[in-house]
Protein backbone atom coordinates (compact mmCIF):
# COMPACT_ATOMS: atom_id res chain seq x y z
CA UNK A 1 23.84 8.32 -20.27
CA UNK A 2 20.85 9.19 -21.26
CA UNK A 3 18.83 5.81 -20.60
CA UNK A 4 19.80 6.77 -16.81
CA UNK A 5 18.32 9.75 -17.51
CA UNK A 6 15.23 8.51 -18.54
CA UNK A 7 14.82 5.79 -15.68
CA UNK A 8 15.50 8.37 -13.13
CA UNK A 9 12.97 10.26 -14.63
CA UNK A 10 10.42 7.30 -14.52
CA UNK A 11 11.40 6.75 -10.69
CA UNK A 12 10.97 10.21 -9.51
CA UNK A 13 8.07 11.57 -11.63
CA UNK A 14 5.48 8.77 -10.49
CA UNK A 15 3.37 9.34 -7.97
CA UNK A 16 3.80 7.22 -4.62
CA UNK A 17 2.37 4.14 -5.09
CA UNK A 18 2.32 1.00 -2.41
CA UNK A 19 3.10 -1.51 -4.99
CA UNK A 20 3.82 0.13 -8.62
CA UNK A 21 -0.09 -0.18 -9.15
CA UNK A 22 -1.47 3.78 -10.27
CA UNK A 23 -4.76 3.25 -9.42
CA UNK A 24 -4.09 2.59 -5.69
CA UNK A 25 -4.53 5.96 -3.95
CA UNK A 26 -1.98 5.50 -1.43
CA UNK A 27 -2.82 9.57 -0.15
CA UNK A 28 -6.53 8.83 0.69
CA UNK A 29 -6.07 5.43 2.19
CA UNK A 30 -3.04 6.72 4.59
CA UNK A 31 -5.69 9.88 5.42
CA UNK A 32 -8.64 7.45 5.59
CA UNK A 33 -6.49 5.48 7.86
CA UNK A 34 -4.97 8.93 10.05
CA UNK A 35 -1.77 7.28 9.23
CA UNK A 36 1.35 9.21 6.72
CA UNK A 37 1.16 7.77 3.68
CA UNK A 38 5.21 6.61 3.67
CA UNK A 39 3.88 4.49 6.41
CA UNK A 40 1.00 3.19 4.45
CA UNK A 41 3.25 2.13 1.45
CA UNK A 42 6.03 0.58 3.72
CA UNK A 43 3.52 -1.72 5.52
CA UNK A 44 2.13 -2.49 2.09
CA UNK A 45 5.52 -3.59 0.61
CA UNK A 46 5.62 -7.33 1.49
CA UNK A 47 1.68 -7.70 0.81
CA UNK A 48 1.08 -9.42 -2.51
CA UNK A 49 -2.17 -8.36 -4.41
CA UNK A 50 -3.86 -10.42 -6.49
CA UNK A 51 -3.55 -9.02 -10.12
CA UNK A 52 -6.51 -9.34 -11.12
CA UNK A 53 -8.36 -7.97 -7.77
CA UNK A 54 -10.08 -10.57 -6.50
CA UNK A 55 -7.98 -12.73 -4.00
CA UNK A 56 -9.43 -15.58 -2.76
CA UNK A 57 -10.13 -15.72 1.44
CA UNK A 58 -6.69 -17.29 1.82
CA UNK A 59 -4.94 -14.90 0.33
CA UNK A 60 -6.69 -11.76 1.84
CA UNK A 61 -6.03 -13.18 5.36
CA UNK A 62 -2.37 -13.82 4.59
CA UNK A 63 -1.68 -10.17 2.86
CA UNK A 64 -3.73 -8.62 5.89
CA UNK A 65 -1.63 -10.79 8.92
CA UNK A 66 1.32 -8.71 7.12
CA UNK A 67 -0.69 -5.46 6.65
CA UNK A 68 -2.84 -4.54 9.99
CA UNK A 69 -0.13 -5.02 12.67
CA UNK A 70 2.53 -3.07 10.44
CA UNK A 71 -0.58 -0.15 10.03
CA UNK A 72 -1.31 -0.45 13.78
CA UNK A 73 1.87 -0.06 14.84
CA UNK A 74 1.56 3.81 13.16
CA UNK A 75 -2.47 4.08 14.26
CA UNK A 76 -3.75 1.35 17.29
CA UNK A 77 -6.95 2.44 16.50
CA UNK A 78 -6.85 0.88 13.01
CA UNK A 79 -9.07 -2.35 12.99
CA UNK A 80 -9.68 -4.99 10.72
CA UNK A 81 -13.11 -3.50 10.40
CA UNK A 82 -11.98 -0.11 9.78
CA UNK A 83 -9.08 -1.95 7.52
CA UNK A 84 -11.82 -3.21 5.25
CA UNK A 85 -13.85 -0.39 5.02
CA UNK A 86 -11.03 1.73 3.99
């Protein structure tokens, strides 16, 4: 009983996160973006980021073909462009 206790307490007292990682700031992207930031971290669930933060070209093209037409679906006015600045 009280393991469950202390996962649920791990589940719910984290902040939202896109992908478990703490120092993505999933509020100020989604604002940067005029976008909720639910939306943000649903479009970001099937993206894979490269642990150590620097994915090749490859890989940034594949995670963003999964990314930007999710986000634009919330916000057509989100580019690549604007994608990357953000």
């Amino acid at each position: 009983m009280r393991s469950s206790l202390v996962i649920f307490f791990l589940l719910f007292s984290q902040s939202a996160v896109a992908d478990q990682d703490p120092n993505r700031p999933t509020g100020k992207i989604a604002k940067d973006l005029q976008i909720e930031e639910a939306v943000f971290i649903e479009c970001f669930k099937p993206v894979n980021p490269e642990p150590d933060k620097f994915p090749s070209g490859a890989e940034q093209r594949a995670n963003k073909a999964i990314l930007l037409p999710c986000l634009q679906k919330a916000n057509p006015a989100i580019t690549n462009d604007r994608l990357d600045a953000v």
